[in-house]
Protein backbone atom coordinates (compact mmCIF):
# COMPACT_ATOMS: atom_id res chain seq x y z
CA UNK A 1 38.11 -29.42 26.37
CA UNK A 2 35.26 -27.96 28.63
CA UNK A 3 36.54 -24.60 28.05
CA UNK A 4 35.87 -24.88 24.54
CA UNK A 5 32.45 -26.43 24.71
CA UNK A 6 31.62 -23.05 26.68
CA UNK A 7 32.64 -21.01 23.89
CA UNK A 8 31.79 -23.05 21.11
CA UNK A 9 27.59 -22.76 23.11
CA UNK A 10 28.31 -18.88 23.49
CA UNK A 11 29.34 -18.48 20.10
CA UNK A 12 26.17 -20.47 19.20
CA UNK A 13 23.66 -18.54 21.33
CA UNK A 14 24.85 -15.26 20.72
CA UNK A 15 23.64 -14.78 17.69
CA UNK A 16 19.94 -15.46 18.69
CA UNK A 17 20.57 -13.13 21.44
CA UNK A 18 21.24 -10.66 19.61
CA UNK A 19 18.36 -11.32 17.04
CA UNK A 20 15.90 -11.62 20.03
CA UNK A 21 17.45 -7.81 21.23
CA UNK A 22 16.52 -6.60 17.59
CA UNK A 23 13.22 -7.52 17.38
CA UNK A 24 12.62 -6.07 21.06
CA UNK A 25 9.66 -6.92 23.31
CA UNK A 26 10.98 -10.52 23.64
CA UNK A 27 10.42 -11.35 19.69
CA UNK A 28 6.87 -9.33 19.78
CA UNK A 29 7.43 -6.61 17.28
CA UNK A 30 5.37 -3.88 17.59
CA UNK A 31 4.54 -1.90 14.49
CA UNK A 32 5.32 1.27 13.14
CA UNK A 33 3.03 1.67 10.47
CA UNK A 34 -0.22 3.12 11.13
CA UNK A 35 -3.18 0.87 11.85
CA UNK A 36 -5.63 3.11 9.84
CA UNK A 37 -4.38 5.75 7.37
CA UNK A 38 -6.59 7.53 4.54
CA UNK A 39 -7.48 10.73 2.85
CA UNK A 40 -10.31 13.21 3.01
CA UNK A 41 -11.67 15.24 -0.01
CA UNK A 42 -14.31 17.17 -1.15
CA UNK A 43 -17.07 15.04 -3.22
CA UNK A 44 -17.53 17.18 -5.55
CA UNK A 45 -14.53 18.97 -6.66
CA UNK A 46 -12.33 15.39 -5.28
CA UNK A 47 -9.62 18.26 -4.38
CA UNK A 48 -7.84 17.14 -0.79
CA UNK A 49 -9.08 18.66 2.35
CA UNK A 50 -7.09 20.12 4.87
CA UNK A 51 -8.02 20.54 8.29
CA UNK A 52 -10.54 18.25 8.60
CA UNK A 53 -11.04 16.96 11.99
CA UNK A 54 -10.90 13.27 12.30
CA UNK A 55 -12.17 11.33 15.43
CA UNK A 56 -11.85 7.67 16.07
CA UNK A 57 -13.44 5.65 19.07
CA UNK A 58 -13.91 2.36 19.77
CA UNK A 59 -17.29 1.10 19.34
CA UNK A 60 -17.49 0.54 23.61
CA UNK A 61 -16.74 4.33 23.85
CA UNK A 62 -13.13 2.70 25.45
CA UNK A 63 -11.01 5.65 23.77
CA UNK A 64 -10.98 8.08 21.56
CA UNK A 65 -8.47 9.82 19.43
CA UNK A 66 -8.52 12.87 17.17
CA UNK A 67 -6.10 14.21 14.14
CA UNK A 68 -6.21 16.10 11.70
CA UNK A 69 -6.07 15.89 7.75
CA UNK A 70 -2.44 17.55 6.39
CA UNK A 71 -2.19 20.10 3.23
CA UNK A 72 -3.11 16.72 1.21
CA UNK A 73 -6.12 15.79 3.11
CA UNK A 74 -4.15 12.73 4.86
CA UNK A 75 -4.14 11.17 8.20
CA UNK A 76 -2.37 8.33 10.06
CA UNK A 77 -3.83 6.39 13.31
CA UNK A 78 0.09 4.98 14.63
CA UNK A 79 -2.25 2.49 17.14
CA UNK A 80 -6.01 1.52 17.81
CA UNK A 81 -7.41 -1.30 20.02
CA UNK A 82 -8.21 -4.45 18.18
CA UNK A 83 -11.61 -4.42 17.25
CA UNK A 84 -14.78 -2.23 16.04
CA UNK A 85 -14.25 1.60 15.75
CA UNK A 86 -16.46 4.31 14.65
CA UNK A 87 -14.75 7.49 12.82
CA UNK A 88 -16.82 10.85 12.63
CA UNK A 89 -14.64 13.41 9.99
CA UNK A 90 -16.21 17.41 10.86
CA UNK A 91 -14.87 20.30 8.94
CA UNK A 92 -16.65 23.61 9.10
CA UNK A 93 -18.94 24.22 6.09
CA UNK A 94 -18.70 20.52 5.63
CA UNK A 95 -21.47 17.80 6.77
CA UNK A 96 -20.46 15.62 9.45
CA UNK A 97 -19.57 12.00 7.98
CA UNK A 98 -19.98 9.33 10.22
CA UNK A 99 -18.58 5.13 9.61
CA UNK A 100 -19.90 2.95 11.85
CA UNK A 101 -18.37 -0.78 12.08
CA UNK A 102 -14.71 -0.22 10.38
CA UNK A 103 -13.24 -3.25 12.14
CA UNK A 104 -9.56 -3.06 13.21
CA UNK A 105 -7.43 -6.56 13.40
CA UNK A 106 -4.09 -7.14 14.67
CA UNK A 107 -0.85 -6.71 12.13
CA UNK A 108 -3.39 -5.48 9.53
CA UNK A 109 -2.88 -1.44 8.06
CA UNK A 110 -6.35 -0.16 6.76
CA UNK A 111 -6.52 2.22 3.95
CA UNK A 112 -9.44 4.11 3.68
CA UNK A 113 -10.34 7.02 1.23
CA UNK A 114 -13.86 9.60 2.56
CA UNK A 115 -15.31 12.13 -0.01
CA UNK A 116 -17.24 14.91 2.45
CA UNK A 117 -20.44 17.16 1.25
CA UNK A 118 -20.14 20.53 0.87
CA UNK A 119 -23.34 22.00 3.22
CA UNK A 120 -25.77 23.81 0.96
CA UNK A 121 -27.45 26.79 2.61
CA UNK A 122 -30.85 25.91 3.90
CA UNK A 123 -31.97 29.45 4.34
CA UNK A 124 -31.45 31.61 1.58
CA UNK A 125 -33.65 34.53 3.03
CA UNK A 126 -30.28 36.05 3.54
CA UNK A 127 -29.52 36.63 -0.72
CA UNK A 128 -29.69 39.81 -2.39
CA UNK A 129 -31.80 39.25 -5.37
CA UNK A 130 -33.21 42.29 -8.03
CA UNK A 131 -36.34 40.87 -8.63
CA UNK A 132 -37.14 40.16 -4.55
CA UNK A 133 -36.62 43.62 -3.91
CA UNK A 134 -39.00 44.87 -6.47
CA UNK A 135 -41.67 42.38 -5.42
CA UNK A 136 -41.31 43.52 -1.94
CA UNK A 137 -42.39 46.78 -3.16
């Protein structure tokens, strides 16, 4: 009679075992989707961005991270600290965007779409014009 008791509890707990074992980290399940994930384009044309530098840091200067946008202008953070982050996107012949106060919580994926400016040449003492040349004269 014991003997079966002993099986009839192993039969019982094995199960949860098992269950526990799946989930990993004693039943804390650590994520695989990305904490913060968006795309970059241009805000004029809205055409996808490639190569655009991405750099997240916490808000404490703790850590910081850098990736870049793919062929479609995307980009995935896998993991980030709980709590405030600042991202800075740089792409050359681009203006530097910066977001300050993009708050990350726990078990929550942020989406989050930038448009970037095109720079505009300040100095355009460098342009070949007709008319400048005959004035100069």
């Amino acid at each position: 009679m014991r003997g079966k008791k002993t099986y009839l509890l192993l039969a019982a707990l094995l199960p949860l075992a098992l269950l526990a074992k799946a989930n990993g980290d004693n039943g804390h399940r650590k994520s695989t989707e990305p904490v913060l994930q968006g795309c970059v384009a241009d805000a004029c044309t809205k055409k996808p961005l490639q190569g655009v530098t991405v750099s997240i840091s916490t808000s404490k200067g703790q850590e910081k991270r850098e990736f870049t946008t793919d062929a479609a202008g995307n980009f995935k953070v896998p993991q980030m600290p709980v709590g405030e982050v600042i991202i800075v996107l740089e792409k050359k012949g681009y203006k530097t965007t910066r977001r300050e106060g993009i708050i990350i919580k726990e078990g929550v994926s942020l989406k989050m779409n930038f448009d970037i400016t095109n720079m505009r040449p300040d100095d355009e003492s460098d342009v070949f014009h007709p008319f400048m040349r005959m004035m100069e004269g």
